[in-house]
N, C-alpha and C. Protein backbone atom coordinates (compact mmCIF):
# COMPACT_ATOMS: atom_id res chain seq x y z
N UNK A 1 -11.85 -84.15 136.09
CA UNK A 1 -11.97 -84.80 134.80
C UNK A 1 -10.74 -84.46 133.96
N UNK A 2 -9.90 -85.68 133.32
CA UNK A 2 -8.99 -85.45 132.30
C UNK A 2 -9.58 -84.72 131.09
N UNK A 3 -9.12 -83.53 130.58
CA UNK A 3 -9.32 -82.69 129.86
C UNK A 3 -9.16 -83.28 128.43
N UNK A 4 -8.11 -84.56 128.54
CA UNK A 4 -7.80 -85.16 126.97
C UNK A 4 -8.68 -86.08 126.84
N UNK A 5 -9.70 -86.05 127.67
CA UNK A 5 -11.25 -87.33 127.07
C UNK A 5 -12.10 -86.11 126.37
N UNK A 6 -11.85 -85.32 126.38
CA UNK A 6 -12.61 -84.09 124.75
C UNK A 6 -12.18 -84.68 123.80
N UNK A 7 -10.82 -85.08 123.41
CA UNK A 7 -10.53 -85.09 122.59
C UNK A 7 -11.25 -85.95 121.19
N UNK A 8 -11.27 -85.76 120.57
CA UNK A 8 -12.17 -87.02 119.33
C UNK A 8 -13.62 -86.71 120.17
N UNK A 9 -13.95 -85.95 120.60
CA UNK A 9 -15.42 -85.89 120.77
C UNK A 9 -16.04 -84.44 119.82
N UNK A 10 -17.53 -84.57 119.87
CA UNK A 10 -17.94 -83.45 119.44
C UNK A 10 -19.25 -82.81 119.88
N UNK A 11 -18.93 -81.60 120.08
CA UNK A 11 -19.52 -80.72 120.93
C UNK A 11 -20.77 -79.77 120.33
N UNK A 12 -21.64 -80.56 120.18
CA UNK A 12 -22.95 -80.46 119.44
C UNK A 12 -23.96 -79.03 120.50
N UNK A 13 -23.87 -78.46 121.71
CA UNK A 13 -24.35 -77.73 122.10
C UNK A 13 -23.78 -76.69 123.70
N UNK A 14 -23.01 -75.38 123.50
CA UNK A 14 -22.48 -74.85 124.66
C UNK A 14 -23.72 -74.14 125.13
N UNK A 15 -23.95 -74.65 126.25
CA UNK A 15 -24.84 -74.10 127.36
C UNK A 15 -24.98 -72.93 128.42
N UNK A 16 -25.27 -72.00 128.59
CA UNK A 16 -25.21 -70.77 129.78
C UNK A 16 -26.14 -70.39 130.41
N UNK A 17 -25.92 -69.73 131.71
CA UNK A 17 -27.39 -69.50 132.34
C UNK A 17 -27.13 -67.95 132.14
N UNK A 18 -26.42 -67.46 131.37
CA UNK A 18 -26.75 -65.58 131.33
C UNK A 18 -24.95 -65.28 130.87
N UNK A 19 -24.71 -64.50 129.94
CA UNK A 19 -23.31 -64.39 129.32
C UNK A 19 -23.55 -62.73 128.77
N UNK A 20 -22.57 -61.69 129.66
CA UNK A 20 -22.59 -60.57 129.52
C UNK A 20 -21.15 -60.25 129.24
N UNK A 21 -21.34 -58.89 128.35
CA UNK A 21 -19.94 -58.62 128.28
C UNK A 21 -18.83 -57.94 129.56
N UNK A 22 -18.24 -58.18 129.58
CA UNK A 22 -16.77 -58.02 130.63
C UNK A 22 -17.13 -56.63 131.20
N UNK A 23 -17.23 -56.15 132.53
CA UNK A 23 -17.23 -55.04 132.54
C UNK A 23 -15.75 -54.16 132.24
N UNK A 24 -16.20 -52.80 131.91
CA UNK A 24 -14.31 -52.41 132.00
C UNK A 24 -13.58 -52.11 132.61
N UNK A 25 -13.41 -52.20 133.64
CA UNK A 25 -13.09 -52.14 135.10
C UNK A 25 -11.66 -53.70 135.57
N UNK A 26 -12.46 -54.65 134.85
CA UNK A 26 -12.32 -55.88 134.87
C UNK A 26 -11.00 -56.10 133.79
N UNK A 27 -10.92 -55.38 132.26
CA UNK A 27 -10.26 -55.57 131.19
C UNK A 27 -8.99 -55.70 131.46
N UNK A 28 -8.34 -57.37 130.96
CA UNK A 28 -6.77 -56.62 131.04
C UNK A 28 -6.05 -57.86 129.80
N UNK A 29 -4.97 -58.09 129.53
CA UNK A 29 -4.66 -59.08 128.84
C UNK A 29 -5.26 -60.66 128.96
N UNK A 30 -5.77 -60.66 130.56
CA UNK A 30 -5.83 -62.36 130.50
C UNK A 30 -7.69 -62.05 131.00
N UNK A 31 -8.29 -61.21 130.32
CA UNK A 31 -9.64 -61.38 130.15
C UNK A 31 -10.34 -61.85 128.45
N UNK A 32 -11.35 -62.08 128.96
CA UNK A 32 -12.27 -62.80 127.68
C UNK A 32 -13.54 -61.67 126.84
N UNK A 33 -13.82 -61.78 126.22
CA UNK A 33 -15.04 -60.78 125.42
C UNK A 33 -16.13 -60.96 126.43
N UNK A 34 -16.28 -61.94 126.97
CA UNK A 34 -17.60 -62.39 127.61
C UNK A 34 -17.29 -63.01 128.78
N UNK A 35 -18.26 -63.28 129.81
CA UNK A 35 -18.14 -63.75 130.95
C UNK A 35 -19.33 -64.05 131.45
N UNK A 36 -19.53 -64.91 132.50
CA UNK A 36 -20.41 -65.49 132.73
C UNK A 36 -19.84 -66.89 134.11
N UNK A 37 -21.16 -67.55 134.95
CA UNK A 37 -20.69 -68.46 136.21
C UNK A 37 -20.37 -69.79 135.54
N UNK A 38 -20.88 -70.19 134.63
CA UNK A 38 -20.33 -71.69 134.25
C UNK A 38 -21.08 -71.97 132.44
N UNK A 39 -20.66 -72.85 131.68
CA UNK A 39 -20.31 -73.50 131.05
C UNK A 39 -20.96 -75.34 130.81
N UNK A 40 -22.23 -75.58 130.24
CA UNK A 40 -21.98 -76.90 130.21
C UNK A 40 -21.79 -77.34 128.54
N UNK A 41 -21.58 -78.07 128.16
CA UNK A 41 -20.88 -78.70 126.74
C UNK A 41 -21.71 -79.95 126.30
N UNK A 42 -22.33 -79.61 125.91
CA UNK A 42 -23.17 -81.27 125.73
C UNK A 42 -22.88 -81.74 123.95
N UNK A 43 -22.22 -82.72 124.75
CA UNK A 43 -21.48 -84.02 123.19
C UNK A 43 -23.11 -84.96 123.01
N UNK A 44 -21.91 -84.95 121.49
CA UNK A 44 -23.18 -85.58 120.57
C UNK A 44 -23.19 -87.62 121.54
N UNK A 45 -22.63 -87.72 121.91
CA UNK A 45 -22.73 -88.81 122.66
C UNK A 45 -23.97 -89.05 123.97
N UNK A 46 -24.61 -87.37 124.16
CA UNK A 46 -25.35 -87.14 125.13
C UNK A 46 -25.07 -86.88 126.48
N UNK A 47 -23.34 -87.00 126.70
CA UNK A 47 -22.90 -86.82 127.70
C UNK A 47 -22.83 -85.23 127.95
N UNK A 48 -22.42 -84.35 129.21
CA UNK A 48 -22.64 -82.95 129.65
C UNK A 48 -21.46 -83.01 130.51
N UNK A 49 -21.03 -81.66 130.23
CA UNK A 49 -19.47 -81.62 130.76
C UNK A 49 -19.60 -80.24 131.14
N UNK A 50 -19.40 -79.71 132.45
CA UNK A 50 -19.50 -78.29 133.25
C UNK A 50 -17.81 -77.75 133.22
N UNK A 51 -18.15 -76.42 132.62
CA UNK A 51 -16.92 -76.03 133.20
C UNK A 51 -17.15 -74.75 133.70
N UNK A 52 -15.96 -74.42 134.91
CA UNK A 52 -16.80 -73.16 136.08
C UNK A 52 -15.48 -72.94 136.62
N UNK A 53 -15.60 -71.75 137.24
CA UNK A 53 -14.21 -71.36 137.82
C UNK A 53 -14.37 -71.73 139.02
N UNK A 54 -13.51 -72.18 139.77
CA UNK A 54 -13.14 -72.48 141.18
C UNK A 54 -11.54 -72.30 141.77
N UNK A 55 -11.07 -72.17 143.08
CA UNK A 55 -10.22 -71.63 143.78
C UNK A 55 -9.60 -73.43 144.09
N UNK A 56 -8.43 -72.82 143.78
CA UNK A 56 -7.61 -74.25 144.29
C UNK A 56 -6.11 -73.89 145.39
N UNK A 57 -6.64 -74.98 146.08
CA UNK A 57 -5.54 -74.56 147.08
C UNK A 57 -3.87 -75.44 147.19
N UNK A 58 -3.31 -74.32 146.55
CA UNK A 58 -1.98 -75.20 146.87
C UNK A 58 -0.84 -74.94 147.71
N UNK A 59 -0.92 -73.90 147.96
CA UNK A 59 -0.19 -73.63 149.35
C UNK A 59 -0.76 -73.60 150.66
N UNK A 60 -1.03 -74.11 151.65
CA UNK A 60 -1.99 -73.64 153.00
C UNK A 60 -0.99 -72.41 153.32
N UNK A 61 -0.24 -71.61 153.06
CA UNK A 61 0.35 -70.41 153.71
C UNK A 61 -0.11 -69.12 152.00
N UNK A 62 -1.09 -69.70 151.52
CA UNK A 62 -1.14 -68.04 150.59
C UNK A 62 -2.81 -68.38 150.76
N UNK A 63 -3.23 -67.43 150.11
CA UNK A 63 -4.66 -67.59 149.23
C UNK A 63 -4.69 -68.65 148.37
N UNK A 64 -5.94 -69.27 148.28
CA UNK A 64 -6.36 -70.08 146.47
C UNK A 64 -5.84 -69.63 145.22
N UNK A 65 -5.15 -70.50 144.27
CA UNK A 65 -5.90 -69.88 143.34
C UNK A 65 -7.21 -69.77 142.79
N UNK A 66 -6.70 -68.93 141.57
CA UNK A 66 -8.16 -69.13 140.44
C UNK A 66 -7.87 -70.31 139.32
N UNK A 67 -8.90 -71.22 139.48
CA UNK A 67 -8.39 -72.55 138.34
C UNK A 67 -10.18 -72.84 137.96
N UNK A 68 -10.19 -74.11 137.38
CA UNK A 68 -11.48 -74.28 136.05
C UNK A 68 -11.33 -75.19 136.58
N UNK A 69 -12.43 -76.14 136.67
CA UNK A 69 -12.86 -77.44 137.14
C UNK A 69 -13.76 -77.74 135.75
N UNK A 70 -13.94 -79.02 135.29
CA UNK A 70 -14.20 -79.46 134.45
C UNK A 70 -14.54 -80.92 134.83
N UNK A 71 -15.96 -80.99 134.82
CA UNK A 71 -16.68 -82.31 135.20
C UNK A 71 -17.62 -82.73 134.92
N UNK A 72 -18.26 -84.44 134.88
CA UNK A 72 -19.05 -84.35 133.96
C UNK A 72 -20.73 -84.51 134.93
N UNK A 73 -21.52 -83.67 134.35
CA UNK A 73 -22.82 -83.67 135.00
C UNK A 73 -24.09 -84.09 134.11
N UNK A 74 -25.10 -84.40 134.99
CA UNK A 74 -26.15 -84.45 134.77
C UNK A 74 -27.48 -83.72 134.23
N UNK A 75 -28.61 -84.00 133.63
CA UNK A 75 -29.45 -83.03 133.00
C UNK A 75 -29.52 -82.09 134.13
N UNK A 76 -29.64 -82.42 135.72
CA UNK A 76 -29.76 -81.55 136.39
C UNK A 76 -29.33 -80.65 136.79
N UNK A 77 -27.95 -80.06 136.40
CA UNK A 77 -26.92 -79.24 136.06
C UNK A 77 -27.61 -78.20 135.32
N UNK A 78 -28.94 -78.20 134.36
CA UNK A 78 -29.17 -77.59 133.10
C UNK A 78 -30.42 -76.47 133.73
N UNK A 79 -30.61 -77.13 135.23
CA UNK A 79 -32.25 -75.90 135.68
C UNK A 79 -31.97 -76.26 137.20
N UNK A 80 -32.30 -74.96 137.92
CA UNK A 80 -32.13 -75.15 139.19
C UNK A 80 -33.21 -73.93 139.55
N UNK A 81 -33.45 -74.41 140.83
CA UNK A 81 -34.45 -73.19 141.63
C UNK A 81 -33.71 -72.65 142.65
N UNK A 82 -33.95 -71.67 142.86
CA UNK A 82 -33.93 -70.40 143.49
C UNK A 82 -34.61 -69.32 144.55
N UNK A 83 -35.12 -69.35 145.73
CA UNK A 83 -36.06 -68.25 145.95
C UNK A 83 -37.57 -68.70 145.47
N UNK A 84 -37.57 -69.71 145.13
CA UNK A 84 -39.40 -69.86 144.61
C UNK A 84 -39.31 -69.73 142.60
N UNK A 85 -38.30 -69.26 142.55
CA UNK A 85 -37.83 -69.15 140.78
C UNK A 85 -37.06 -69.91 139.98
N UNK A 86 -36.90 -70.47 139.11
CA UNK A 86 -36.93 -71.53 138.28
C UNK A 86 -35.83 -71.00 137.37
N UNK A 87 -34.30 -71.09 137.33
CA UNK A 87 -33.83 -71.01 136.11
C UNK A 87 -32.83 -72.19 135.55
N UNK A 88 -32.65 -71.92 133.90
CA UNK A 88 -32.43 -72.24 133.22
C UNK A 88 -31.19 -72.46 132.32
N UNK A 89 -30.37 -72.96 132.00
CA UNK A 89 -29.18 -72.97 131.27
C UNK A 89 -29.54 -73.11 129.62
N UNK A 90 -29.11 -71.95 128.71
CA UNK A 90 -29.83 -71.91 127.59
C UNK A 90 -28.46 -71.84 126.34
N UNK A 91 -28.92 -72.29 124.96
CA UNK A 91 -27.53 -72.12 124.02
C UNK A 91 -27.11 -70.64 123.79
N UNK A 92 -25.65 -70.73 124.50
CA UNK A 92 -24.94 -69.59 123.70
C UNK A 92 -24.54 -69.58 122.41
N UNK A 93 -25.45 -68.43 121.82
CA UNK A 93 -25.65 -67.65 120.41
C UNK A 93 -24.17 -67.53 119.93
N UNK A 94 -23.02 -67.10 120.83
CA UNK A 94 -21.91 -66.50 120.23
C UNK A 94 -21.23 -68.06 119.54
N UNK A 95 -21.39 -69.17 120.26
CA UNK A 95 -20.89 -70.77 119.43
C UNK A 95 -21.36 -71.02 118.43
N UNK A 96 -23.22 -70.34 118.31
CA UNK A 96 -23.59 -71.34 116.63
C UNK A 96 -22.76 -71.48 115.74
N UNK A 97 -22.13 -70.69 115.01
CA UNK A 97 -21.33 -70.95 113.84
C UNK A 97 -20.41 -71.97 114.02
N UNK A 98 -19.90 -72.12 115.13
CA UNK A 98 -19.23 -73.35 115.29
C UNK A 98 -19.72 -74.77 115.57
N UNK A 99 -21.13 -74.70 115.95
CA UNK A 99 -21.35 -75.91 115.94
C UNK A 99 -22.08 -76.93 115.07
N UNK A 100 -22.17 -77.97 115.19
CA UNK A 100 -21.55 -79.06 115.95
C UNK A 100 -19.92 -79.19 115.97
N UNK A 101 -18.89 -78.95 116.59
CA UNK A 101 -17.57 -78.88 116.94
C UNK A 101 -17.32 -79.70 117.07
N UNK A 102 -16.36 -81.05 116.18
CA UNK A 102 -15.40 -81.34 116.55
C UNK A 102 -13.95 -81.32 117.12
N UNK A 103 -14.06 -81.92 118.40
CA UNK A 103 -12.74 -81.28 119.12
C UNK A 103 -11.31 -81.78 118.71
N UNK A 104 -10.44 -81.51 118.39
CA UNK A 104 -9.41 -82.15 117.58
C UNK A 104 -8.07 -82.38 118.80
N UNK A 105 -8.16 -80.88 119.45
CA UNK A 105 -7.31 -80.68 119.88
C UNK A 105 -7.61 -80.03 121.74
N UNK A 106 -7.16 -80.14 122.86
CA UNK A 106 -6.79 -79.37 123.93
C UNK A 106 -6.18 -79.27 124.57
N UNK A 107 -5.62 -77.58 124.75
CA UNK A 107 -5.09 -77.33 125.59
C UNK A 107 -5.09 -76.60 126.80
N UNK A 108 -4.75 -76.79 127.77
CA UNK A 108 -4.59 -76.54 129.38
C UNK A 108 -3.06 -75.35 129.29
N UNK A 109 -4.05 -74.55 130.24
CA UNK A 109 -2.72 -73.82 130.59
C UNK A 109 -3.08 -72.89 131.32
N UNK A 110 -2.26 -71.94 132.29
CA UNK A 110 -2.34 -71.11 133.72
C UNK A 110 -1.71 -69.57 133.36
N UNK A 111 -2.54 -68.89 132.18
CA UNK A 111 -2.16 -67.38 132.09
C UNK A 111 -2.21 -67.00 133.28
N UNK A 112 -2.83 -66.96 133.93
CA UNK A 112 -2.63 -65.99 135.64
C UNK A 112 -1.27 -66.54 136.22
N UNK A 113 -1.02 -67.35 135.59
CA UNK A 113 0.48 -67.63 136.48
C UNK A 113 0.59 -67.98 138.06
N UNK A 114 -0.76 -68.88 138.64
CA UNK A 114 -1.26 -69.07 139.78
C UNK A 114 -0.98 -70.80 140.22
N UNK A 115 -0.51 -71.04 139.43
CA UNK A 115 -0.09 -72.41 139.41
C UNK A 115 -1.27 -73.46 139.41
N UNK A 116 -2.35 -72.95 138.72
CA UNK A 116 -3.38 -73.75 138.99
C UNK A 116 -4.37 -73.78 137.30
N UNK A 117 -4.61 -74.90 136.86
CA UNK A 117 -5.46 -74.82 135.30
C UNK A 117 -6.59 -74.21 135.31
N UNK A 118 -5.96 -72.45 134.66
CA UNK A 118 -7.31 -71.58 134.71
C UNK A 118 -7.64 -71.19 132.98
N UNK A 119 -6.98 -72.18 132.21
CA UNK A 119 -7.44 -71.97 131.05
C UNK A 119 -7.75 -73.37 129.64
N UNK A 120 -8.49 -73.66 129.46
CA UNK A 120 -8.81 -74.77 128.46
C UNK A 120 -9.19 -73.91 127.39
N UNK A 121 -8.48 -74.78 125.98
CA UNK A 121 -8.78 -74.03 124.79
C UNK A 121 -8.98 -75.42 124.10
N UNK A 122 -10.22 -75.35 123.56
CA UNK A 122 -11.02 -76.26 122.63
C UNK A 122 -10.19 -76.31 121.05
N UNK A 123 -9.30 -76.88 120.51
CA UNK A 123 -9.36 -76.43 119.16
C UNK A 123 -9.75 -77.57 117.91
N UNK A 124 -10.63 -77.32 117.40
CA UNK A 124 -11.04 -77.66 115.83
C UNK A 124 -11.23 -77.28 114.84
N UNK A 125 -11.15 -78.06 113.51
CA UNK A 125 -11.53 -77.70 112.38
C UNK A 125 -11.73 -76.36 111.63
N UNK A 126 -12.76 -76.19 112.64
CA UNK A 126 -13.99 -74.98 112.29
C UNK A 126 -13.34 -73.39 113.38
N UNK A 127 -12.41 -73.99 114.19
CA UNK A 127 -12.24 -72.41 115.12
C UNK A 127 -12.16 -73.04 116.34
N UNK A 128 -11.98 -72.63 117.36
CA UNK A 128 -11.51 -72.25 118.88
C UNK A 128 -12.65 -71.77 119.74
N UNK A 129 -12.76 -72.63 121.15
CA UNK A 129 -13.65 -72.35 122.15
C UNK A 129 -12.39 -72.33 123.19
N UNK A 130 -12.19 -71.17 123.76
CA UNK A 130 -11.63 -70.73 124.87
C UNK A 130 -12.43 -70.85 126.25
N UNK A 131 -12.16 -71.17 127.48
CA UNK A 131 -13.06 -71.08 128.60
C UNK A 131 -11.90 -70.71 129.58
N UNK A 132 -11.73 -69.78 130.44
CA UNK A 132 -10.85 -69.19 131.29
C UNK A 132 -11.60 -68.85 132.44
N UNK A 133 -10.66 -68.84 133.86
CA UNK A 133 -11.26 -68.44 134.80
C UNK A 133 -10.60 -66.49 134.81
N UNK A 134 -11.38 -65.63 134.46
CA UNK A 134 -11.02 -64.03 134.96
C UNK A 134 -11.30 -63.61 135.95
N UNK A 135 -10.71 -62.72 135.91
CA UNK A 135 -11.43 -61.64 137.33
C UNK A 135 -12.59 -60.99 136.63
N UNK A 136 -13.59 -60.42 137.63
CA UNK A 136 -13.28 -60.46 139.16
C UNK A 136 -13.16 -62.41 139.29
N UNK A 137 -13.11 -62.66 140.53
CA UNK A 137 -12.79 -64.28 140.68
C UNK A 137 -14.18 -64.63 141.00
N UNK A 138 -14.15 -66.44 140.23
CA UNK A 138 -15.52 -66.66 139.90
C UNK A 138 -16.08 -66.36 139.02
N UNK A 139 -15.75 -65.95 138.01
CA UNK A 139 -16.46 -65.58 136.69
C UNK A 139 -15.38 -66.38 135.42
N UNK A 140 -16.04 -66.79 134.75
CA UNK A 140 -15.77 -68.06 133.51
C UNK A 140 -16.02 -66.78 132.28
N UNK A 141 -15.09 -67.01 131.60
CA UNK A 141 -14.63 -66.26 130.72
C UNK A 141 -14.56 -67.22 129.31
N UNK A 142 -15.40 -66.43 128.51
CA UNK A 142 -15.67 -67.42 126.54
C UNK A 142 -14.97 -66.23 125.73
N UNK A 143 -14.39 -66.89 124.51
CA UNK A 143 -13.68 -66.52 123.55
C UNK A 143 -13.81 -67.50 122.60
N UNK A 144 -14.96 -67.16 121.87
CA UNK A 144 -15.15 -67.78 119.92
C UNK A 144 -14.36 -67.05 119.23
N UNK A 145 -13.55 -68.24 118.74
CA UNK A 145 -13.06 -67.79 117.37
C UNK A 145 -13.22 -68.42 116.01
N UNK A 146 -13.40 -68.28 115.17
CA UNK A 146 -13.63 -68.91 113.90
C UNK A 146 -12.54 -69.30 113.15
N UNK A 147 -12.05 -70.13 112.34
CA UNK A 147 -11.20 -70.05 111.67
C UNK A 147 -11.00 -69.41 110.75
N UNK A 148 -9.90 -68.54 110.11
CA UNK A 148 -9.90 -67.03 109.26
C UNK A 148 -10.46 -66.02 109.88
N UNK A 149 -10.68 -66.46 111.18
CA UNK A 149 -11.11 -64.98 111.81
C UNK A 149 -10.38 -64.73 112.94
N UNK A 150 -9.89 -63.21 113.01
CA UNK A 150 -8.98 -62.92 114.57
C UNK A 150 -10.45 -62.77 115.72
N UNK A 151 -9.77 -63.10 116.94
CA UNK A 151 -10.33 -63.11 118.10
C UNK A 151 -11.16 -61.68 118.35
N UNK A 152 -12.50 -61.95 118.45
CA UNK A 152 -12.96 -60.72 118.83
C UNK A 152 -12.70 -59.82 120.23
N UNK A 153 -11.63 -58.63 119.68
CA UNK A 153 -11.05 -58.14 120.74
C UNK A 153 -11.74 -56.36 120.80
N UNK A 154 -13.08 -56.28 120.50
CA UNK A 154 -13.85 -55.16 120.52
C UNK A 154 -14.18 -54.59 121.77
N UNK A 155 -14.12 -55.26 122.41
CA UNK A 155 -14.08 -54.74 124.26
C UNK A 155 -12.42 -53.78 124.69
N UNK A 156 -11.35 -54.12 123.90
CA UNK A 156 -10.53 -53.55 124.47
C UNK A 156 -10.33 -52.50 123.86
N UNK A 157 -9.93 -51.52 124.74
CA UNK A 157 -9.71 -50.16 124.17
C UNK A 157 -9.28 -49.64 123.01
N UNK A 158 -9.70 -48.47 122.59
CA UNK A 158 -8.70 -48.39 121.32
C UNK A 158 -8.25 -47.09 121.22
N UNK A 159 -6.95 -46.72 121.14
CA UNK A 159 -5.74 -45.77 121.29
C UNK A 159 -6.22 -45.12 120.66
N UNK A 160 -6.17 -43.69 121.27
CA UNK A 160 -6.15 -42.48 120.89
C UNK A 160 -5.48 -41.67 119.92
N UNK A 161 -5.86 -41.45 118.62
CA UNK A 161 -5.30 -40.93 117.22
C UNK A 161 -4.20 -40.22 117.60
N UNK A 162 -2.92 -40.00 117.02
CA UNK A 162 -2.06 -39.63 117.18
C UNK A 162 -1.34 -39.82 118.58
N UNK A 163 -1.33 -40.77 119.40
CA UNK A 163 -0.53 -41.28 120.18
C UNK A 163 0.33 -42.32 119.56
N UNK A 164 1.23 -42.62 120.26
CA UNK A 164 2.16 -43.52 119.85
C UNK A 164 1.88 -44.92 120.86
């Protein structure tokens, strides 16, 4: 899916099936506050748009990369079974303030430097929806930001008093 059909849309509900914080193990510049397997976006148009990390192959002589697929799905995207168990894709709490989101603006781009689109950044009005693919690989990475507000960067360490 072309990433510039967001554009002029608005993003009335971000969806998750479970969004934990980063372990620290994991932390480094091109990680997110939060993480989690996928992402759906449901526009006020009623349409549903998944986004999830996946491995793209562009060399047959290396490994995949890590890149974001972005496509548009069905209610059935929103509950799946399991083992005899039933789950659910539910609203992530950390977007309310931003929504309903109009999307004004997006951009695409490859912080891992893997040659492959492992990062979409939502921007409107109201603040910034980040979606990144991090490590470990396979895990979809969120970053709310508000407007007048810096990026919540409370997961990353914080330097030891009197070091330089």
């Amino acid at each position: 899916m072309d990433t510039s059909s967001l554009v002029n849309t608005v993003v009335r509900q971000v969806l998750t099936p479970l969004c934990e914080p980063v372990h620290p193990a994991w932390i480094d510049g091109n990680t997110t506050p939060l993480a989690t397997s996928a992402a759906v976006l449901e526009l006020s148009d009623g349409g549903l748009v998944m986004l999830a990390p996946c491995e793209v192959y562009l060399d047959p002589d290396k490994y995949p990369s890590l890149g974001l697929s972005l496509e548009r799905c069905d209610p059935g995207a929103l509950q799946w079974a399991r083992n005899g168990k039933t789950y659910s894709m539910s609203p992530f709490a950390g977007a309310a303030g931003l929504l309903p989101f109009p999307v004004a603006q997006v951009v695409e781009s490859d912080p891992l430097g893997e040659g492959a689109l492992s990062e979409v950044l939502l921007i409107g009005p109201l603040g910034q929806l980040l979606f990144r693919h991090i490590m470990p690989p396979m895990s979809l990475g969120i970053e709310v930001t508000q407007s007048g507000q810096a990026p919540n960067k409370s997961f990353k360490p914080m330097p030891l008093r009197g070091t330089a």
